[in-house]
N, C-alpha and C. Protein backbone atom coordinates (compact mmCIF):
# COMPACT_ATOMS: atom_id res chain seq x y z
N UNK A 1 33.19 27.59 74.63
CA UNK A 1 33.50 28.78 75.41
C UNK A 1 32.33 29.06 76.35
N UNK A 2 32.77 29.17 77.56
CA UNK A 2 31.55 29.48 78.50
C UNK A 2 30.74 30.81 78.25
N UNK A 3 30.13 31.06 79.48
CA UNK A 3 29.56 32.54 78.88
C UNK A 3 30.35 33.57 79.34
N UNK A 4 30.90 33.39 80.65
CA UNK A 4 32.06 34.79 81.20
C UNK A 4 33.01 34.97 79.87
N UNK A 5 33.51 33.88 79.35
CA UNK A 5 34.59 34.26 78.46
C UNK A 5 34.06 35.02 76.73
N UNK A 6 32.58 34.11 76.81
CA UNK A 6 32.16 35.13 75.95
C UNK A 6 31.77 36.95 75.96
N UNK A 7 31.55 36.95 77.12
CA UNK A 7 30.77 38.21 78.13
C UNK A 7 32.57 39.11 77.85
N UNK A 8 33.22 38.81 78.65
CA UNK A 8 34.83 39.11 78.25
C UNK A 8 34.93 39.80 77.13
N UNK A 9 34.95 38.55 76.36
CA UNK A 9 35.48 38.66 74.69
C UNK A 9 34.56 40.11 74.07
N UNK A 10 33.52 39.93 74.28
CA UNK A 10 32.30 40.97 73.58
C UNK A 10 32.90 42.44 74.48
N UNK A 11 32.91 42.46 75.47
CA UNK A 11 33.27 44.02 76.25
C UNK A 11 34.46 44.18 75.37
N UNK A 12 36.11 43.20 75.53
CA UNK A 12 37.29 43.71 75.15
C UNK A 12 36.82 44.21 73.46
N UNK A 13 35.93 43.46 72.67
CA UNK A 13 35.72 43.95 71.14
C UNK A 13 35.18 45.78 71.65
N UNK A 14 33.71 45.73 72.32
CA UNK A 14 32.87 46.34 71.97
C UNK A 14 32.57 47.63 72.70
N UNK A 15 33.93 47.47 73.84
CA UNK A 15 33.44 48.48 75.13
C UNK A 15 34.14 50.13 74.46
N UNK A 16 35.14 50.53 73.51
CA UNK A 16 35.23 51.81 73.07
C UNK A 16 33.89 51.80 72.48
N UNK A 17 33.62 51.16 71.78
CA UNK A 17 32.28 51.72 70.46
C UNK A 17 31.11 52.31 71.35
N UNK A 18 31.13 51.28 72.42
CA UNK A 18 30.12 51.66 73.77
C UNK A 18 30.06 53.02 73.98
N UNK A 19 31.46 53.21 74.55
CA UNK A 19 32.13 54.67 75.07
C UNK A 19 31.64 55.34 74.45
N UNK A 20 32.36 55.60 72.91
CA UNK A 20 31.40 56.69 72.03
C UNK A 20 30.16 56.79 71.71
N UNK A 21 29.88 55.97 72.07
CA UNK A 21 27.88 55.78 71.89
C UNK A 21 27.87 56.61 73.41
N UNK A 22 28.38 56.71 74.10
CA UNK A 22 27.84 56.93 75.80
C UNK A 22 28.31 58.30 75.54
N UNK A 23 29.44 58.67 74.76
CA UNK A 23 29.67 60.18 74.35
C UNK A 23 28.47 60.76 73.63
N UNK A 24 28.19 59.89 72.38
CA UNK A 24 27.08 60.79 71.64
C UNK A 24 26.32 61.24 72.52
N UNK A 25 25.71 60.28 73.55
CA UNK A 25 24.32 60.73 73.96
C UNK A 25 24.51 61.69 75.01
N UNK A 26 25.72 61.57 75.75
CA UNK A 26 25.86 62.55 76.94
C UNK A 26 26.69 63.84 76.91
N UNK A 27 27.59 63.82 75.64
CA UNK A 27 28.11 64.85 75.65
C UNK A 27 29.55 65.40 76.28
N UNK A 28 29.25 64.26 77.88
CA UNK A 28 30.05 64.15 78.56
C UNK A 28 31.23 63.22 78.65
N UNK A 29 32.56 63.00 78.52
CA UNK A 29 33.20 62.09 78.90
C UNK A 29 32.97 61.16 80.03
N UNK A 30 32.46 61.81 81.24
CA UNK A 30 32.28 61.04 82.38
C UNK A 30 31.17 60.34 82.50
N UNK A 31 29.98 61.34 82.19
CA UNK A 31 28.68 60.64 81.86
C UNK A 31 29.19 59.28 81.15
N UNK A 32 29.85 59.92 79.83
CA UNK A 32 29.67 58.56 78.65
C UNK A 32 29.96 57.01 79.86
N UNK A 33 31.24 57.00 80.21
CA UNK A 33 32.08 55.84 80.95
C UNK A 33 30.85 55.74 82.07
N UNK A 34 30.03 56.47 82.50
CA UNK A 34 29.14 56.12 83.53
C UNK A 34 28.26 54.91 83.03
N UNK A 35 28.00 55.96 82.04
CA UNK A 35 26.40 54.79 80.98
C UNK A 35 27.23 53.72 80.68
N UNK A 36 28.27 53.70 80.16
CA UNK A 36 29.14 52.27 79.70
C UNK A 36 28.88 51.43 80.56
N UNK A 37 29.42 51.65 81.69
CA UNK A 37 29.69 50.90 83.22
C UNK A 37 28.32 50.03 83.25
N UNK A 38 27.62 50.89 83.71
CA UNK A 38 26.26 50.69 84.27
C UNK A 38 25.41 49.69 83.28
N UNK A 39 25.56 50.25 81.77
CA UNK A 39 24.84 49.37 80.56
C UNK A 39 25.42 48.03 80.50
N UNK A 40 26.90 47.86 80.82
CA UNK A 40 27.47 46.44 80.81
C UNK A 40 27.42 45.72 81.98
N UNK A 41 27.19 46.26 83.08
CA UNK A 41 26.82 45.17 84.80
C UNK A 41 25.71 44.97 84.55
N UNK A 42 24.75 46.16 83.67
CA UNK A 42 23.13 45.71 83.23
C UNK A 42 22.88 44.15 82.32
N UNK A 43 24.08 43.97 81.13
CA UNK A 43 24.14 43.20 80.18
C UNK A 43 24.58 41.86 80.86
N UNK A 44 25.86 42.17 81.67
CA UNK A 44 25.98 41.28 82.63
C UNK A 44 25.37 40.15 83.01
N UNK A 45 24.20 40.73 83.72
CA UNK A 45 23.30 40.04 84.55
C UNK A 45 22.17 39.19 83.37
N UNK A 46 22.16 39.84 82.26
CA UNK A 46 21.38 39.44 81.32
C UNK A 46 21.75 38.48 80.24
N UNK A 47 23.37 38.49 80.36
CA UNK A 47 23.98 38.27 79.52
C UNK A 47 23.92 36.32 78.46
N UNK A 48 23.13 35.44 79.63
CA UNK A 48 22.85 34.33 78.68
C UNK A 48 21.77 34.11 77.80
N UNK A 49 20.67 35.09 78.38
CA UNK A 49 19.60 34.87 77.67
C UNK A 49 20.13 36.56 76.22
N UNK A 50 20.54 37.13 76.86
CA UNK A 50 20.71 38.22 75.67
C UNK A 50 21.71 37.50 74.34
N UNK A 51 22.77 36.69 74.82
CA UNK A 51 23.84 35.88 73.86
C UNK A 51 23.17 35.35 73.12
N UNK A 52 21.92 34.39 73.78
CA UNK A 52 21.52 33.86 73.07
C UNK A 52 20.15 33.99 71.57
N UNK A 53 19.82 35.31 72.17
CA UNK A 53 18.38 35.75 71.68
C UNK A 53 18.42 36.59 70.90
N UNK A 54 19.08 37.77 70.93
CA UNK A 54 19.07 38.76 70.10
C UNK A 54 20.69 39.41 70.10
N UNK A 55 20.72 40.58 69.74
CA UNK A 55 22.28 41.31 69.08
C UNK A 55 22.92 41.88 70.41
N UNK A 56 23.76 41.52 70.78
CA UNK A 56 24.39 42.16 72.62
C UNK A 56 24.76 43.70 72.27
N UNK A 57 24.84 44.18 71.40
CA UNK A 57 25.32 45.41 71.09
C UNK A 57 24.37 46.41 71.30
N UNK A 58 23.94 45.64 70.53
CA UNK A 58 21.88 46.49 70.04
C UNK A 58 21.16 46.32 71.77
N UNK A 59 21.43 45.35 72.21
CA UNK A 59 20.58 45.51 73.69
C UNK A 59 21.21 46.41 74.51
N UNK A 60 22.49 46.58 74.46
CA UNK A 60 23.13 47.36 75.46
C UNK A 60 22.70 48.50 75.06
N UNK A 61 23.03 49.03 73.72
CA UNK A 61 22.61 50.44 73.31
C UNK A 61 21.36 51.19 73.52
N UNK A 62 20.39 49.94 73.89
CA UNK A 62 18.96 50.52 74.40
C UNK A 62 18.89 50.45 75.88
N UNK A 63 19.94 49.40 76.80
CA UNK A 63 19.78 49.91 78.02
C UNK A 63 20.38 51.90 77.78
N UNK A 64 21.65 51.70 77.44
CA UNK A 64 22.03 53.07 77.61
C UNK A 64 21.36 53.83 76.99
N UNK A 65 20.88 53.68 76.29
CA UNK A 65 19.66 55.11 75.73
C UNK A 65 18.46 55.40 77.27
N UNK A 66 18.23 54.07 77.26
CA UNK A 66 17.49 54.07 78.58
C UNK A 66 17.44 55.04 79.87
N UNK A 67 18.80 54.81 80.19
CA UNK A 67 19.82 54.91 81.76
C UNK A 67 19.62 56.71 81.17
N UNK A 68 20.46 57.03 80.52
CA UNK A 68 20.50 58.51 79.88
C UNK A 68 19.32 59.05 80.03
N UNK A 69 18.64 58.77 79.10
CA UNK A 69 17.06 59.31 79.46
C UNK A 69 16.38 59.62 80.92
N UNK A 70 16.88 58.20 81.53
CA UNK A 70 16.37 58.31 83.12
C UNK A 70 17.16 59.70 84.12
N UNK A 71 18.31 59.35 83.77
CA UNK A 71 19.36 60.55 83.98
C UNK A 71 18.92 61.69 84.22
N UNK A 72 18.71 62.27 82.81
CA UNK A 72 17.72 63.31 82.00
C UNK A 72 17.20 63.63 82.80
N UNK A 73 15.96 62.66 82.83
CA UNK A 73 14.37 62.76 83.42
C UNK A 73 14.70 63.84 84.80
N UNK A 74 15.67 63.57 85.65
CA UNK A 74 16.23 63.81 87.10
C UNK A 74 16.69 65.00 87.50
N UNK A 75 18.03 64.75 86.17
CA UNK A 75 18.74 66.42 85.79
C UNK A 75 17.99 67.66 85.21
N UNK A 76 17.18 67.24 84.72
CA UNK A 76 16.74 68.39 83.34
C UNK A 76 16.53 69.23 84.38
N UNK A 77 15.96 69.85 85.38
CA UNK A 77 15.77 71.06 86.16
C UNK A 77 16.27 71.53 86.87
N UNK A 78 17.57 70.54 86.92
CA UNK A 78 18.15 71.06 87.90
C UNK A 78 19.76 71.59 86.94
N UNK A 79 20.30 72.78 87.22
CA UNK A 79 21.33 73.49 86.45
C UNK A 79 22.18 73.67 87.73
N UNK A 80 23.10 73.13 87.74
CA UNK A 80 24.49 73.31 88.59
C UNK A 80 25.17 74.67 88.45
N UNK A 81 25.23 75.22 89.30
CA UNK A 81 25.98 76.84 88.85
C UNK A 81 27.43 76.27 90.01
N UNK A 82 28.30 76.96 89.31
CA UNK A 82 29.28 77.10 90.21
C UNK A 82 29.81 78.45 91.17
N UNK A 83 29.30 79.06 90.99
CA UNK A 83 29.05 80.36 92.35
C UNK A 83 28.02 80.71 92.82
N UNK A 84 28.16 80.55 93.54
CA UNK A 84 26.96 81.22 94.94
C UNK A 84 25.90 81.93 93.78
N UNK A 85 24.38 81.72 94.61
CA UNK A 85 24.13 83.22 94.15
C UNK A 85 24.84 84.47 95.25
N UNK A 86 24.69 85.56 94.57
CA UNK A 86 24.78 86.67 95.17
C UNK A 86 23.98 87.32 96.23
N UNK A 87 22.93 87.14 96.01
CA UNK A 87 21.84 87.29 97.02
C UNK A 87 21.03 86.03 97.44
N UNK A 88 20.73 86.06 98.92
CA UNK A 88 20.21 85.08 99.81
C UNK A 88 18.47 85.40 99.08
N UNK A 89 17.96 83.95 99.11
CA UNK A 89 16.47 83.97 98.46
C UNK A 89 16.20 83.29 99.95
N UNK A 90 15.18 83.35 100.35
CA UNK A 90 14.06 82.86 101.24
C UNK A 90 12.52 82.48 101.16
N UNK A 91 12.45 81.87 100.48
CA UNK A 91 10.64 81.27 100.42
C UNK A 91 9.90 81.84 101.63
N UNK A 92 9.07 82.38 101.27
CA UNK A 92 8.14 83.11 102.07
C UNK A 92 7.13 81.97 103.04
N UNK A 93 7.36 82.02 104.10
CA UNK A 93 6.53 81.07 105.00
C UNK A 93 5.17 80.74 104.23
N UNK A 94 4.49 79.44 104.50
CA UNK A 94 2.82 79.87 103.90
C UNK A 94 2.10 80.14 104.48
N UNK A 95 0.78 80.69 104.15
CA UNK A 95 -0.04 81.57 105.04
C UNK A 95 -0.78 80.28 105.43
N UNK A 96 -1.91 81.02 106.36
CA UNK A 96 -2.88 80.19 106.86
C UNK A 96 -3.42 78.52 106.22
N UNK A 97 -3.82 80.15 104.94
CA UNK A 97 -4.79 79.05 103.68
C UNK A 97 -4.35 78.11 103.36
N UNK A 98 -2.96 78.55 103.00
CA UNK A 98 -2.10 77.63 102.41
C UNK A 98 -1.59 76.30 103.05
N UNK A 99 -1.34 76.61 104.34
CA UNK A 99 -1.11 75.35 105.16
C UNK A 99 -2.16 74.36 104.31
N UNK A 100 -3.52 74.81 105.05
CA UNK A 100 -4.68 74.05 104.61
C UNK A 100 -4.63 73.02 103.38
N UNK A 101 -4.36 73.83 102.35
CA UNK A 101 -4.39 73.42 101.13
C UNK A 101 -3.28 72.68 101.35
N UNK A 102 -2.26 72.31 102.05
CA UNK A 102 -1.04 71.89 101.59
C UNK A 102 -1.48 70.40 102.43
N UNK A 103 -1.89 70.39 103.50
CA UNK A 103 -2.31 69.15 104.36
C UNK A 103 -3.45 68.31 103.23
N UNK A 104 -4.30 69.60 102.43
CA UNK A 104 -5.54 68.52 101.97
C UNK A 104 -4.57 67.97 100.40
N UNK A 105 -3.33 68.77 100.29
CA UNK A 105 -2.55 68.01 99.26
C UNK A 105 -2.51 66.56 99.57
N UNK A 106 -1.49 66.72 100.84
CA UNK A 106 -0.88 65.37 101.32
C UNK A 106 -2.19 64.26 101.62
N UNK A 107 -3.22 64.58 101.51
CA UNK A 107 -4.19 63.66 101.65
C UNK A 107 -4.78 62.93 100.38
N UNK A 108 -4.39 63.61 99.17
CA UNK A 108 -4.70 62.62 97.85
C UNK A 108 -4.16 61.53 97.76
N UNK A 109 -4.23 60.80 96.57
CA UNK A 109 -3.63 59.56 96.45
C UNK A 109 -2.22 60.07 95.57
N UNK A 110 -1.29 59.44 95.94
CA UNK A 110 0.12 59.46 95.47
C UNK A 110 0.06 60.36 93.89
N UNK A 111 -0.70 59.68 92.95
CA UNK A 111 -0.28 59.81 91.25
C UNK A 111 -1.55 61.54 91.63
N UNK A 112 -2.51 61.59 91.96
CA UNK A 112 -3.49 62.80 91.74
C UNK A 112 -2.15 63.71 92.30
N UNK A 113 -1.28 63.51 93.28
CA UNK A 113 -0.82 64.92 94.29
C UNK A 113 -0.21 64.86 93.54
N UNK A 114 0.81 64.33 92.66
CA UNK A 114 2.14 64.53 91.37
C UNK A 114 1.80 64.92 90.79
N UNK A 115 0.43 64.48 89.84
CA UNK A 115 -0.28 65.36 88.86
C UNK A 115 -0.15 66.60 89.61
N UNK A 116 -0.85 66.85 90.07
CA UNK A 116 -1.44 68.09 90.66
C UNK A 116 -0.18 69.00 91.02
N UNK A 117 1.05 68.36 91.55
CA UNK A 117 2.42 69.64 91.83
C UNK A 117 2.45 69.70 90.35
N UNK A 118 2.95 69.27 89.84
CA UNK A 118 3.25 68.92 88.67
C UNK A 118 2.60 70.23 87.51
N UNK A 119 1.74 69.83 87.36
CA UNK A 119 0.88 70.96 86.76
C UNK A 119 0.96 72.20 87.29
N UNK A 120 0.77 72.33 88.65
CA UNK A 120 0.20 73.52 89.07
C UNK A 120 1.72 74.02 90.08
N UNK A 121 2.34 73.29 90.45
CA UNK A 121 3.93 73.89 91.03
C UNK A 121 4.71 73.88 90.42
N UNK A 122 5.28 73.08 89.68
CA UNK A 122 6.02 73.27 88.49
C UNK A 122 5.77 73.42 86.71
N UNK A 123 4.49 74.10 86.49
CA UNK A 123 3.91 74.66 85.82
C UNK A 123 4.37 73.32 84.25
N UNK A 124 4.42 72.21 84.29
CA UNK A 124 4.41 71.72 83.15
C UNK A 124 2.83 71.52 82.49
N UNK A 125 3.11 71.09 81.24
CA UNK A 125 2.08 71.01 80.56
C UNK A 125 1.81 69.24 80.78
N UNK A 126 0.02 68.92 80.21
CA UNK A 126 -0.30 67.68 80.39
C UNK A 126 0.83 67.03 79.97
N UNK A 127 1.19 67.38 78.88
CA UNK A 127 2.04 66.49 77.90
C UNK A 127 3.43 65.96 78.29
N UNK A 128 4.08 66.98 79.34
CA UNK A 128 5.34 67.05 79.78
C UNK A 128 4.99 65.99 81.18
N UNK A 129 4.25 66.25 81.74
CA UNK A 129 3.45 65.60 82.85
C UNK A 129 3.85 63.84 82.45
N UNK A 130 3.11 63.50 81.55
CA UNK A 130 2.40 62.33 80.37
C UNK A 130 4.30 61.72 80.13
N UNK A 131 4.77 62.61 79.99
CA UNK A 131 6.70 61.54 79.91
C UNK A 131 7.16 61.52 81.10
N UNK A 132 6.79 62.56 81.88
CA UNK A 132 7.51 62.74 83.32
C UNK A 132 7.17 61.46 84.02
N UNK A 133 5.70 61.42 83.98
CA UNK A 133 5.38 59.56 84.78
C UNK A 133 5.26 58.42 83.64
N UNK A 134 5.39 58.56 82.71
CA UNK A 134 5.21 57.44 81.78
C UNK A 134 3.70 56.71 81.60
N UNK A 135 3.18 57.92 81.90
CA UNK A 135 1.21 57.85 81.35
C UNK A 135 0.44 58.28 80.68
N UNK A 136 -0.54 58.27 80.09
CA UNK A 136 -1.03 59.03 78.87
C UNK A 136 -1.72 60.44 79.19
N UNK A 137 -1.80 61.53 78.20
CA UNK A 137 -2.47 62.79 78.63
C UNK A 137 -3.43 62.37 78.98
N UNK A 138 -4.46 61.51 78.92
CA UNK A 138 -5.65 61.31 79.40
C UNK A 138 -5.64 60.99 80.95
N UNK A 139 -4.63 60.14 81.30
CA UNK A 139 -4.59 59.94 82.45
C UNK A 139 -4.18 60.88 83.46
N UNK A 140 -3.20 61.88 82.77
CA UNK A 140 -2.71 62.95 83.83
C UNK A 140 -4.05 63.78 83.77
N UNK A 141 -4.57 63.78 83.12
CA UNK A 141 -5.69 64.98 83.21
C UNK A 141 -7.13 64.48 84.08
N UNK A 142 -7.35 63.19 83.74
CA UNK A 142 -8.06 62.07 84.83
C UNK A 142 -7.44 62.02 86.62
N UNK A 143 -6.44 62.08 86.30
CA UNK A 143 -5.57 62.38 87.59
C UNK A 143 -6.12 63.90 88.24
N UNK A 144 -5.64 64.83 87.64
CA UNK A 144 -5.91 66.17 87.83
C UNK A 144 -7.17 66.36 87.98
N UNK A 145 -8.23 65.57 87.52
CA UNK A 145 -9.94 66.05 87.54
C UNK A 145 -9.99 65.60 88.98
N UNK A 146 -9.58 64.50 89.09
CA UNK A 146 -9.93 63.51 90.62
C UNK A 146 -9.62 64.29 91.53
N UNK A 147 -8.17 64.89 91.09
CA UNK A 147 -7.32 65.91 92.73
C UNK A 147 -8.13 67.47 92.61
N UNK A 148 -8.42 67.85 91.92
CA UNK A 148 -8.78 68.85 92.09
C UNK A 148 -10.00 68.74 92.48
N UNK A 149 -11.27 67.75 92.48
CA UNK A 149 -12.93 67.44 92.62
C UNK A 149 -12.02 67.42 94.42
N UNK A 150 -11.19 66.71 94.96
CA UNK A 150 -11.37 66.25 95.95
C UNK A 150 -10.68 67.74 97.32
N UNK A 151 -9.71 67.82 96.06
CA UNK A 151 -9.00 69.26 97.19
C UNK A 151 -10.46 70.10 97.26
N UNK A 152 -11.23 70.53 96.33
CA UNK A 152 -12.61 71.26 96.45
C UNK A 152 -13.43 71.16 97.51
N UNK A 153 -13.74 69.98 97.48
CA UNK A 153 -14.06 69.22 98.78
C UNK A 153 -13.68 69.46 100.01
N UNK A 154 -12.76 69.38 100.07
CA UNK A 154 -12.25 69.58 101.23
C UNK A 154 -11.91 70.79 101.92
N UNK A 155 -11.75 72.08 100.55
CA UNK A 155 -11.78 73.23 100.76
C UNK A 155 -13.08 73.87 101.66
N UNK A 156 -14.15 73.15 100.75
CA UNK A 156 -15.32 74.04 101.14
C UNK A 156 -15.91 73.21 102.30
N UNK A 157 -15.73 72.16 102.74
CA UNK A 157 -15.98 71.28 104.17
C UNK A 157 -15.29 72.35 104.82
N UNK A 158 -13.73 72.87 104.89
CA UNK A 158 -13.26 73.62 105.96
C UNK A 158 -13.28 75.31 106.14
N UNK A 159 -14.03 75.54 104.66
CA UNK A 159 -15.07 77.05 104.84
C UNK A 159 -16.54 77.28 105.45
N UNK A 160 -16.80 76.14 105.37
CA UNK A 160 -17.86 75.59 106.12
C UNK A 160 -18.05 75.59 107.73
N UNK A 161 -16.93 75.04 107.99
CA UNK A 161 -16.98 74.69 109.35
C UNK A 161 -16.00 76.09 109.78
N UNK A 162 -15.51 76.77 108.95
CA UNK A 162 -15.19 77.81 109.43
C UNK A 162 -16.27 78.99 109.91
N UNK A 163 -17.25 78.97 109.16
CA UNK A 163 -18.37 80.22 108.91
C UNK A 163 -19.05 79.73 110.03
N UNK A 164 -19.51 78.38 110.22
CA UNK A 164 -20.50 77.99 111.34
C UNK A 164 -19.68 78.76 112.38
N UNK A 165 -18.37 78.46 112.73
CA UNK A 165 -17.96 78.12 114.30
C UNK A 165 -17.59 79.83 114.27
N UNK A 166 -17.87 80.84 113.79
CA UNK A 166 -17.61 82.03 113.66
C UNK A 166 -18.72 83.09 114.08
């Protein structure tokens, strides 16, 4: 038997059990058939060296634990309402300072400026930080020492050159 017909054979056995595994974790009917989908074009592609190496069931079930999680990672803050709010919100322009600070943001290195929203705009903790990028508290907080030594820097270079030219 080739491998498509094995690949076949294993979905027609294994693809409900899938389903309800894609239910447990999502809750959702649609979700579930999403993660299914996605975990088996994943298995797919993997599918001679997975036949041959380890349990096709057991691998799929950890892509889809995977995929879910990633999901997660994306959704978790964001809550879908289905009516309007009631009242119009408007973010308040930023002031001067703030510009400032926001340009000497965009001037860190990629992982310090994430740390740094991260912590300080969306108020998570190291720890939440530490799953959000898949790095250790030490590093988000190594991150955060670096962005914050350097935004400092740059703060007081442009209080500096403010007071002179004044």
């Amino acid at each position: 038997m080739d491998d498509e017909s094995w690949f076949a054979e294993f979905v027609a056995e294994r693809a409900d059990a899938l389903l309800r595994y894609g239910y447990v974790l999502s809750g959702n009917p649609h979700d579930a058939a999403d993660l299914t989908q996605e975990a088996l074009i994943r298995l797919h592609r993997a599918w001679p060296r997975v036949r041959r190496k380890q349990d096709p069931e057991s691998y799929t079930r950890v892509i889809m634990a995977r995929l879910h999680i990633s999901v997660w990672r994306l959704r978790r803050r964001e809550q879908l309402a289905w009516d309007p709010p009631e009242e119009s919100y408007v973010d308040a322009p930023p002031s001067d300072g703030e510009h400032g600070l926001w340009r000497a943001l965009e001037g860190l290195p990629r992982k310090q400026r994430v740390v740094l929203v991260l912590r300080y705009y969306e108020q998570l903790t190291d720890a939440e930080i530490a799953r959000v990028l898949g790095i250790s508290q030490g590093t988000v907080r190594s991150h955060a020492s670096l962005g914050l030594g350097k935004l400092r820097a740059v703060v007081a270079r442009s209080a500096s050159a403010n007071g002179r030219s004044s």
